[in-house]
Protein backbone atom coordinates (compact mmCIF):
# COMPACT_ATOMS: atom_id res chain seq x y z
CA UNK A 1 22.50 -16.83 3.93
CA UNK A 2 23.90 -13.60 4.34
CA UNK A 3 23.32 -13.07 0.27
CA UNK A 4 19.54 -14.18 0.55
CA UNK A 5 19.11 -11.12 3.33
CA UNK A 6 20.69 -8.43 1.67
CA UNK A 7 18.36 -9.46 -1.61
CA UNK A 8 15.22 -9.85 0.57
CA UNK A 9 15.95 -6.04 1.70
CA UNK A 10 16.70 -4.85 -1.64
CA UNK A 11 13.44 -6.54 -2.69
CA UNK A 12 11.21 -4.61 -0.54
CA UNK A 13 13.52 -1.37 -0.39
CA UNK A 14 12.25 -1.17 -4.24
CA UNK A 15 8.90 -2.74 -3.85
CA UNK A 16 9.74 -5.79 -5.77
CA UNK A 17 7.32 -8.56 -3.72
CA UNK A 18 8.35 -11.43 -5.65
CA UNK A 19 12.27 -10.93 -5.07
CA UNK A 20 11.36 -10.88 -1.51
CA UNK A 21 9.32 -13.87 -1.74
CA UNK A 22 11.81 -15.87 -4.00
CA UNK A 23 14.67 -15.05 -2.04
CA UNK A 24 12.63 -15.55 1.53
CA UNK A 25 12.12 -19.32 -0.01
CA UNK A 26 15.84 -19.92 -0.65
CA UNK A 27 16.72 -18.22 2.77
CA UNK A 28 13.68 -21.03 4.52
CA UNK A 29 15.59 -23.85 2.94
CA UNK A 30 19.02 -22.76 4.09
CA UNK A 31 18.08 -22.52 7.44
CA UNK A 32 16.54 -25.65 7.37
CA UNK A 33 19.72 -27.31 5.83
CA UNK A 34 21.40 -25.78 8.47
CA UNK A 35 19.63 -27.35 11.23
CA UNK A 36 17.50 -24.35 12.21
CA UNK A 37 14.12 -25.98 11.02
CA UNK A 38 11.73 -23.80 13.70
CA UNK A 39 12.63 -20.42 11.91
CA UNK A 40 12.69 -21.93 8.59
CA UNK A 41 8.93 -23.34 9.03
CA UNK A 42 7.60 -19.92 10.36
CA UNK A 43 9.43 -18.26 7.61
CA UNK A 44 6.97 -20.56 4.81
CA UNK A 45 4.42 -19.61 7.46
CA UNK A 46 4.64 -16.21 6.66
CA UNK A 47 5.00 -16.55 3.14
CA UNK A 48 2.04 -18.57 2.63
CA UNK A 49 -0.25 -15.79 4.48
CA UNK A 50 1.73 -13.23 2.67
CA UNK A 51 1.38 -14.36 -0.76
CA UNK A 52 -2.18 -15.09 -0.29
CA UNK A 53 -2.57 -11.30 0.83
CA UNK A 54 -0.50 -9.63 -2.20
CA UNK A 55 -2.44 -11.41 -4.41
CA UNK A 56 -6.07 -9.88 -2.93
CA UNK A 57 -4.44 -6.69 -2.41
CA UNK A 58 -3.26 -7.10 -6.51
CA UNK A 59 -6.65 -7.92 -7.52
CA UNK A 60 -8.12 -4.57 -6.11
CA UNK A 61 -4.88 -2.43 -7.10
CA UNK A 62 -6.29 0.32 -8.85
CA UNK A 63 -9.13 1.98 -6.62
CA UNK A 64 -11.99 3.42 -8.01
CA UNK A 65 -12.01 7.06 -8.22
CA UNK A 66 -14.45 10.07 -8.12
CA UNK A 67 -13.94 12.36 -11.06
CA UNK A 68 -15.08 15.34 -9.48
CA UNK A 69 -13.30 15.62 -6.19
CA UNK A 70 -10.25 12.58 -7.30
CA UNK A 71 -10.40 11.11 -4.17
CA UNK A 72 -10.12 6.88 -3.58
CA UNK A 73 -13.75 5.49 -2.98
CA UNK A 74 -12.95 2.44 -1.10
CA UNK A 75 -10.29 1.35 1.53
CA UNK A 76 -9.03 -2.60 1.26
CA UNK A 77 -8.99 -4.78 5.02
CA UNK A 78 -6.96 -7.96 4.22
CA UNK A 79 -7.78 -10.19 7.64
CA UNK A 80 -5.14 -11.80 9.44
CA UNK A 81 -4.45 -14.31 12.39
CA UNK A 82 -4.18 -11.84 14.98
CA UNK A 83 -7.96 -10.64 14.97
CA UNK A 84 -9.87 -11.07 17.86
CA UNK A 85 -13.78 -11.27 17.86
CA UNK A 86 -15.66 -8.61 19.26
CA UNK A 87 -17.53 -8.68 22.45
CA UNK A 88 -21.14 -8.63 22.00
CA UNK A 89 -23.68 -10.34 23.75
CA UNK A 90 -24.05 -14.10 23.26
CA UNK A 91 -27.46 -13.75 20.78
CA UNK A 92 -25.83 -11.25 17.98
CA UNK A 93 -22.40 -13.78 18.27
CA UNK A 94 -25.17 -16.74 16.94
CA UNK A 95 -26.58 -14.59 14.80
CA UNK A 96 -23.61 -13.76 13.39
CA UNK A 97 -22.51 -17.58 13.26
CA UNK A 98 -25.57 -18.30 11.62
CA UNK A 99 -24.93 -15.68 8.86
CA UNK A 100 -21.07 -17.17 8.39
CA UNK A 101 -22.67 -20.76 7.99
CA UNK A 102 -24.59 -19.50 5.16
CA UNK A 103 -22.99 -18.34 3.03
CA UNK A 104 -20.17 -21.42 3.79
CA UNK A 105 -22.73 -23.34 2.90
CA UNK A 106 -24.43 -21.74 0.04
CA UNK A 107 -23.95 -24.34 -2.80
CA UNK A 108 -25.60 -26.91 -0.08
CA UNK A 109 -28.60 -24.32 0.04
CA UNK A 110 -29.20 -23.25 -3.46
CA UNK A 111 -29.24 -27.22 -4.30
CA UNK A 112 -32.32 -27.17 -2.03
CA UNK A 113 -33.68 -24.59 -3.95
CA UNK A 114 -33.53 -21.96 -1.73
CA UNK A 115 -32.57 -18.46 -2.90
CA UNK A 116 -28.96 -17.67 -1.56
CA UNK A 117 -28.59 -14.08 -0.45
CA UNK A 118 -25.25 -12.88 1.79
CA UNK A 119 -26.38 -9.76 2.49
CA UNK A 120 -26.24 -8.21 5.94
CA UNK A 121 -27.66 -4.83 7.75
CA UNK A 122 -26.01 -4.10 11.02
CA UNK A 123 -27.72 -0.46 12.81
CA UNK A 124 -27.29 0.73 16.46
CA UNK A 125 -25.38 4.03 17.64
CA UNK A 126 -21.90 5.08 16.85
CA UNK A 127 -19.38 2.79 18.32
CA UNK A 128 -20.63 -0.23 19.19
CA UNK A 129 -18.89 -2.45 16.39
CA UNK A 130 -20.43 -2.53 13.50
CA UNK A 131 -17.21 -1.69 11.72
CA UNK A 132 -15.60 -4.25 14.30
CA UNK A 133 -18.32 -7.32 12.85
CA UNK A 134 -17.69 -6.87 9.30
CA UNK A 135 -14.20 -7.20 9.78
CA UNK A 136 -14.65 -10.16 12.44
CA UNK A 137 -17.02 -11.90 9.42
CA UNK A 138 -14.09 -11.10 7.08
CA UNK A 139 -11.58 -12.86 9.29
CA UNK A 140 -13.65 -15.95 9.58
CA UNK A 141 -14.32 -16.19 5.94
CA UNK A 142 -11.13 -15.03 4.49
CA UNK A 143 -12.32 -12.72 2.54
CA UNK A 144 -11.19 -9.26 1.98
CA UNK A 145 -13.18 -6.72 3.33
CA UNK A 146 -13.65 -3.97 0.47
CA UNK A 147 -15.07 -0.50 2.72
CA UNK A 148 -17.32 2.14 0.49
CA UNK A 149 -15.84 5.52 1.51
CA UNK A 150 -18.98 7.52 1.38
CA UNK A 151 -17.54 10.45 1.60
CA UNK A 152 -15.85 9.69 -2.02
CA UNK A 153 -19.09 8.47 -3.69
CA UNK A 154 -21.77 11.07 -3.11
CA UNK A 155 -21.43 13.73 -5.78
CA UNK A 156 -22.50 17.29 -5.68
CA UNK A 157 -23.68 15.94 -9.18
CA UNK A 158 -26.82 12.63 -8.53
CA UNK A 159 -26.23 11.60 -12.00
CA UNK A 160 -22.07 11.02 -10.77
CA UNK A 161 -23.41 9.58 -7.52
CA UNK A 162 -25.22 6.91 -9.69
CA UNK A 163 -22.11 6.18 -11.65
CA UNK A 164 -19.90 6.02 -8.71
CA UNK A 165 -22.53 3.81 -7.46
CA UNK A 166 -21.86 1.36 -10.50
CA UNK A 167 -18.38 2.06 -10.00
CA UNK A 168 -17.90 0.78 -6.81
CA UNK A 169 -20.01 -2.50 -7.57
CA UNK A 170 -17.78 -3.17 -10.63
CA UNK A 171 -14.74 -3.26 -8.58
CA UNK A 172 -15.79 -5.03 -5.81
CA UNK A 173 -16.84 -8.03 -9.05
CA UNK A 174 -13.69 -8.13 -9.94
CA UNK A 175 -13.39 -11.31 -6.98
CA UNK A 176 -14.85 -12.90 -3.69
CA UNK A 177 -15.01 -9.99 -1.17
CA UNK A 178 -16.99 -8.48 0.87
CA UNK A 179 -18.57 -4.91 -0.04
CA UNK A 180 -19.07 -2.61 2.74
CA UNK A 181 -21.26 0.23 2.71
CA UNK A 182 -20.39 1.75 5.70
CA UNK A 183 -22.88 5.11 6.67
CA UNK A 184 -25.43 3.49 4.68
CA UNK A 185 -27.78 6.12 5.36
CA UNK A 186 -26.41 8.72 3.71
CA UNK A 187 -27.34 7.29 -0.01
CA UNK A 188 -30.47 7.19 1.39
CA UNK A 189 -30.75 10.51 2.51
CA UNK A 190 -30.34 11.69 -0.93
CA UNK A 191 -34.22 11.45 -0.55
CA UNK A 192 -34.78 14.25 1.31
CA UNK A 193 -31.99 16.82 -1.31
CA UNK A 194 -34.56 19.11 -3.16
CA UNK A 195 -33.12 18.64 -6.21
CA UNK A 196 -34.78 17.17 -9.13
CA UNK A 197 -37.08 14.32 -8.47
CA UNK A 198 -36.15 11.80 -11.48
CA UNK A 199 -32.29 12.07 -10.33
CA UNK A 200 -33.16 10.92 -7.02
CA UNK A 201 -35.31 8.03 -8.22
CA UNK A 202 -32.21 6.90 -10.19
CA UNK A 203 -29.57 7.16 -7.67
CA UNK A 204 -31.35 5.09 -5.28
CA UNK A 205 -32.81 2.55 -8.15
CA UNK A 206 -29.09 2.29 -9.05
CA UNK A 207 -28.12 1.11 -5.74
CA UNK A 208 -30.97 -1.47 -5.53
CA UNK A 209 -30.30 -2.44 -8.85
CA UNK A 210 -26.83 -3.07 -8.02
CA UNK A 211 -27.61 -4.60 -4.68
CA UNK A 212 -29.68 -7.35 -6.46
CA UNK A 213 -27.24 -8.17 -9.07
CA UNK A 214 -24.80 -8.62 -6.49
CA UNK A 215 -22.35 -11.61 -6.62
CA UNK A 216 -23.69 -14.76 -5.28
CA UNK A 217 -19.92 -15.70 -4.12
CA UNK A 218 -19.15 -12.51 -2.57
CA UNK A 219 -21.22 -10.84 0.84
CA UNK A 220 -22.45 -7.32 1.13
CA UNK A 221 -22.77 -5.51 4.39
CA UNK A 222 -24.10 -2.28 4.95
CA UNK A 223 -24.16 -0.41 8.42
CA UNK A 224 -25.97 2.41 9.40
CA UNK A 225 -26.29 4.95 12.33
CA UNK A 226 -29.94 5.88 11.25
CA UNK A 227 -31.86 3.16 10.02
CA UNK A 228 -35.06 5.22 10.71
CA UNK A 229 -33.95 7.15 7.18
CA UNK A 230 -33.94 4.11 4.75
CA UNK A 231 -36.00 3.85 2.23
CA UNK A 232 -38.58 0.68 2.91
CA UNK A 233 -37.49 -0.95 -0.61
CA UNK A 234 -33.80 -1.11 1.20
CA UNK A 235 -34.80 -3.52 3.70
CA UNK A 236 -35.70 -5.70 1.94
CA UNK A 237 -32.76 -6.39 0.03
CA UNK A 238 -31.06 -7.65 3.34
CA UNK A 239 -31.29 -11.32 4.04
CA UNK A 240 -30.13 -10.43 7.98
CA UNK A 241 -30.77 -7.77 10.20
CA UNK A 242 -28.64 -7.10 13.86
CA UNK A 243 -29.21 -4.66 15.81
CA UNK A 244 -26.11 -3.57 17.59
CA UNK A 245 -26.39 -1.99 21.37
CA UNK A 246 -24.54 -0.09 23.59
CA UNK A 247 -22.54 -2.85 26.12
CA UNK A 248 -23.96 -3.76 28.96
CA UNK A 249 -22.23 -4.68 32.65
CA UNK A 250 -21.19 -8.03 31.76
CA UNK A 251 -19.59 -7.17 28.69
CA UNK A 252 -17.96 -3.95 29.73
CA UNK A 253 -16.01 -6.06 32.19
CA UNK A 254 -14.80 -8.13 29.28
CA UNK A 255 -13.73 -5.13 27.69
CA UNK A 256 -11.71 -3.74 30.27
CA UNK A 257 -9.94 -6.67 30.29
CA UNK A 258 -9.44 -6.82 27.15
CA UNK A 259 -8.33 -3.48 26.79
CA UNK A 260 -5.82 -3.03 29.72
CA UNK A 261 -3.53 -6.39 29.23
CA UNK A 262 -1.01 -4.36 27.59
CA UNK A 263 -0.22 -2.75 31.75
CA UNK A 264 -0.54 -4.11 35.02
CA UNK A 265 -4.06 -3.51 36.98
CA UNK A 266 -5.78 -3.99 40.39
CA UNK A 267 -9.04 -4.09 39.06
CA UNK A 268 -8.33 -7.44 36.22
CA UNK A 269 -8.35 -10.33 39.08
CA UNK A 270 -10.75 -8.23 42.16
CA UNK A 271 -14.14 -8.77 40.28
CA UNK A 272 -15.32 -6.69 43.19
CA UNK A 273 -13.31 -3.50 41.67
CA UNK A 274 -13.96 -4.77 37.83
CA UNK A 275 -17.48 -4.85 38.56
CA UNK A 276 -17.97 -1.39 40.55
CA UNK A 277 -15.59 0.26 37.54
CA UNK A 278 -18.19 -1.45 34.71
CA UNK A 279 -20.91 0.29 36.56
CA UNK A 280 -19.05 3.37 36.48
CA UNK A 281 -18.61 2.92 32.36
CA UNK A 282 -22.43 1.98 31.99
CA UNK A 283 -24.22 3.68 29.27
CA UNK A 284 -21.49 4.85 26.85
CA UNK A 285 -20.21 2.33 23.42
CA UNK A 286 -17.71 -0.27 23.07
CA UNK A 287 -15.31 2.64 21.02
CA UNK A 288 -15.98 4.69 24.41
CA UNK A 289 -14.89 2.21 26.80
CA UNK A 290 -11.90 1.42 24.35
CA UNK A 291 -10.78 5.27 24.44
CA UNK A 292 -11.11 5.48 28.26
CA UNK A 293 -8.96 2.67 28.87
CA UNK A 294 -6.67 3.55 26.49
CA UNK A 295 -6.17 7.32 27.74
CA UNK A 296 -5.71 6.01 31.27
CA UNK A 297 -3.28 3.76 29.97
CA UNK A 298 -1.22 6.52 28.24
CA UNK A 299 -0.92 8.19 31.37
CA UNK A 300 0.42 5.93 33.24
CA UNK A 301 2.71 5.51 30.87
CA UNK A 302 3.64 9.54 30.60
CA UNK A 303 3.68 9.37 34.33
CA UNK A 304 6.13 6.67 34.74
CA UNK A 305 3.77 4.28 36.80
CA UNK A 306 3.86 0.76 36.28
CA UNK A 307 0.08 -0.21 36.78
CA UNK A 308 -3.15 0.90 36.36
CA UNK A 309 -5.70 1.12 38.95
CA UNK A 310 -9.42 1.49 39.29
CA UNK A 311 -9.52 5.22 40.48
CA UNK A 312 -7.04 6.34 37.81
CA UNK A 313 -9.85 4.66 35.10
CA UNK A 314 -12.85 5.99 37.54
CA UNK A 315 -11.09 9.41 37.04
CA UNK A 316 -11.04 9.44 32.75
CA UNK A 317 -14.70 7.90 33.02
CA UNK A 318 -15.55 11.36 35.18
CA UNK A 319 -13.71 13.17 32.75
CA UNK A 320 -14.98 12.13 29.84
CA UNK A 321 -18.62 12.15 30.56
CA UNK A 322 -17.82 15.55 32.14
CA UNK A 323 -14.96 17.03 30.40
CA UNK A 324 -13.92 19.16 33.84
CA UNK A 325 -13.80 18.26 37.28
CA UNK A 326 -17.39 20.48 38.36
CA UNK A 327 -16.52 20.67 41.87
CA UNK A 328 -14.15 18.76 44.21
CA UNK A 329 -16.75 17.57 46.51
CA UNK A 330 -18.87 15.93 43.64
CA UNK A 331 -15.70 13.97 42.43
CA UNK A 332 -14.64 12.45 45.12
CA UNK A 333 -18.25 11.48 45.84
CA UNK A 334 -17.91 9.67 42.98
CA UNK A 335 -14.94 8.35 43.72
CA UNK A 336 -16.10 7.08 47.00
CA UNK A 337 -18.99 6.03 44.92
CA UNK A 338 -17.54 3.33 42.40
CA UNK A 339 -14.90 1.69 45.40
CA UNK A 340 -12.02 3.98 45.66
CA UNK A 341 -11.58 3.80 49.60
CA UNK A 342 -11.09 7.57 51.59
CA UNK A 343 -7.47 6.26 51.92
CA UNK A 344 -6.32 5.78 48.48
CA UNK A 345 -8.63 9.07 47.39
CA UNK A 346 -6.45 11.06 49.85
CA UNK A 347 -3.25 9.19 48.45
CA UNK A 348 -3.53 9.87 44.56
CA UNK A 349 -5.82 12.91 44.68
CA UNK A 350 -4.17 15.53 46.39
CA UNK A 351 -7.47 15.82 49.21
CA UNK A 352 -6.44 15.92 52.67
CA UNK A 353 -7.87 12.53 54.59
CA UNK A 354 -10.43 15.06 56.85
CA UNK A 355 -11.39 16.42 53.87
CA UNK A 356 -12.39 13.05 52.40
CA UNK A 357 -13.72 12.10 55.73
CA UNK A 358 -15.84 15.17 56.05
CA UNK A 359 -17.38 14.84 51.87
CA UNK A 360 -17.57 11.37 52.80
CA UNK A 361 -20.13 12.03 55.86
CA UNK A 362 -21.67 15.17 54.30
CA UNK A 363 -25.59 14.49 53.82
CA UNK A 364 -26.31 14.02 49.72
């Protein structure tokens, strides 16, 4: 066995997949022979996923290009087992259902004679998971998840925009995907350049053009930060529409604890701390809440603590809303505030207890 290892690493030491997966095989089998038949069936595991994901990743090798500024037009998401769906509120996760169901069951609906259209708009503010849903609708229909890097197709030149437009369609034929056109408004916004009028028409009529003769077998999501700037004609090339909103109490909670598993916390079984902490997060996006926890996670970690706790989060929520502690008294208000008790403000903050005790009893 010791033969089949030092191939597999000169296999991907060189790049040559199919050595490693040839070679993985024989190893899976000698292990098995051997009596170790747990590692050998998690090694085929692995090689069935992996073989399925070198072959998408094969199909879409060579990237289309800009010729202008040379730089890749689309990114490749191959979906695994370890996704996990996105929190969102219980309506958007059936709407989302519904959308999966439809397409798995387009043959079922074009032999009633419906028209089959995959085609989904997601638009809300930055950071509340629109990226997140097209990869979650990847991962549930195995698809790969083919991402339109904007900044790559849009030209200085609208008659290269158009091509680029084409370009990216063509590639994304090439097999079952999904096409993501991620900042969707910015095509559209080509509306508003002053250049000359008959180059606009065609860039956008390219894109509907190219929308419409979309694969039936593949889906097409676009996402956009300001749907106010679409063009009319756009909308109605979508068979879905979500909205997408900032998280609310409920599911801030779930993505605290979603977020902090990776450390030990006071605040993931005391739903009276998880709750006053949500309240404290209320108002900014899923991305935000993600970045807060995560910072106050990293510090612990720099810090050498081995837990979390709901003042050290309370304090990165202050800071980043704020970006500066504005005055001592107004912090530890707010400390007081969200459930931090004058005790455990004095403890990790540096305030003397009277000093607590006196902000504490100050009138607002």
């Amino acid at each position: 066995m010791y033969t089949e290892i030092v191939k597999i690493i000169e296999g991907g030491m060189i790049g040559d997949k199919e050595k490693v997966y040839n070679y993985a095989q024989v190893l899976a089998e000698n292990l098995e022979k051997s009596g170790d038949a747990s590692l050998a069936k998690k090694i085929r595991s692995l090689l069935v996923n992996k073989k399925t994901r070198m072959a998408s990743l094969d199909d879409f090798s060579t990237k289309p290009v800009d010729t202008e500024s040379r730089m890749d037009m689309v990114d490749i998401f191959i979906p695994d087992k370890s996704f996990e769906a996105p929190i969102l509120k219980s309506y958007i996760h059936e709407e989302i259902d519904e959308f999966i169901h439809g397409y798995e069951e387009r043959d079922e609906i074009l032999r009633a004679g419906i028209e089959m259209v995959s085609s989904l708009l997601l638009y809300g503010p930055p950071g509340c998971g629109k990226t997140t849903v097209a990869r979650f609708i990847a991962y549930k229909t195995g698809l790969p998840l083919v991402t339109v890097r904007l900044d790559g197709l849009v030209s200085s030149l609208l008659g290269s925009t158009a091509k680029n437009i084409r370009k990216i369609f063509d590639y994304a034929s090439k097999r079952d995907c999904i096409l993501f056109l991620d900042e969707f408004d910015v095509v559209a916004k080509l509306r508003d350049d002053k250049h000359e009028l008959g180059e606009l028409k065609r860039v956008v009529n390219s894109l509907l053009q190219n929308i419409d003769d979309f694969s039936q077998n593949s889906i097409l999501i676009a996402a956009t930060n300001h749907h106010e700037l679409l063009d009319p004609a756009v909308w109605r090339r979508f068979s879905k529409i979500i909205t997408l909103e900032k998280p609310n109490k409920e599911e801030i909670m779930q993505l605290i604890k979603l977020h902090v598993k990776s450390l030990k916390s006071n605040v993931v079984e005391n739903d009276k701390k998880l709750e006053m902490l949500a309240a404290a997060f209320e108002g900014i996006s899923h991305a935000d809440v993600k970045t807060v926890v995560n910072n106050t996670i990293k510090k612990s970690i720099i810090n050498k603590k081995g837990a979390t706790h709901n003042w050290d989060m309370l304090q990165e929520v202050y800071l980043y809303r704020n970006h500066k502690i504005i005055s001592e008294n107004e912090f530890i208000k707010y400390l007081l505030q969200y459930g931090v008790t004058q005790k455990e403000v004095s403890d990790n903050f540096n305030y003397s207890l009277r000093k607590v005790r006196d902000v504490a009893s100050s009138p607002e």
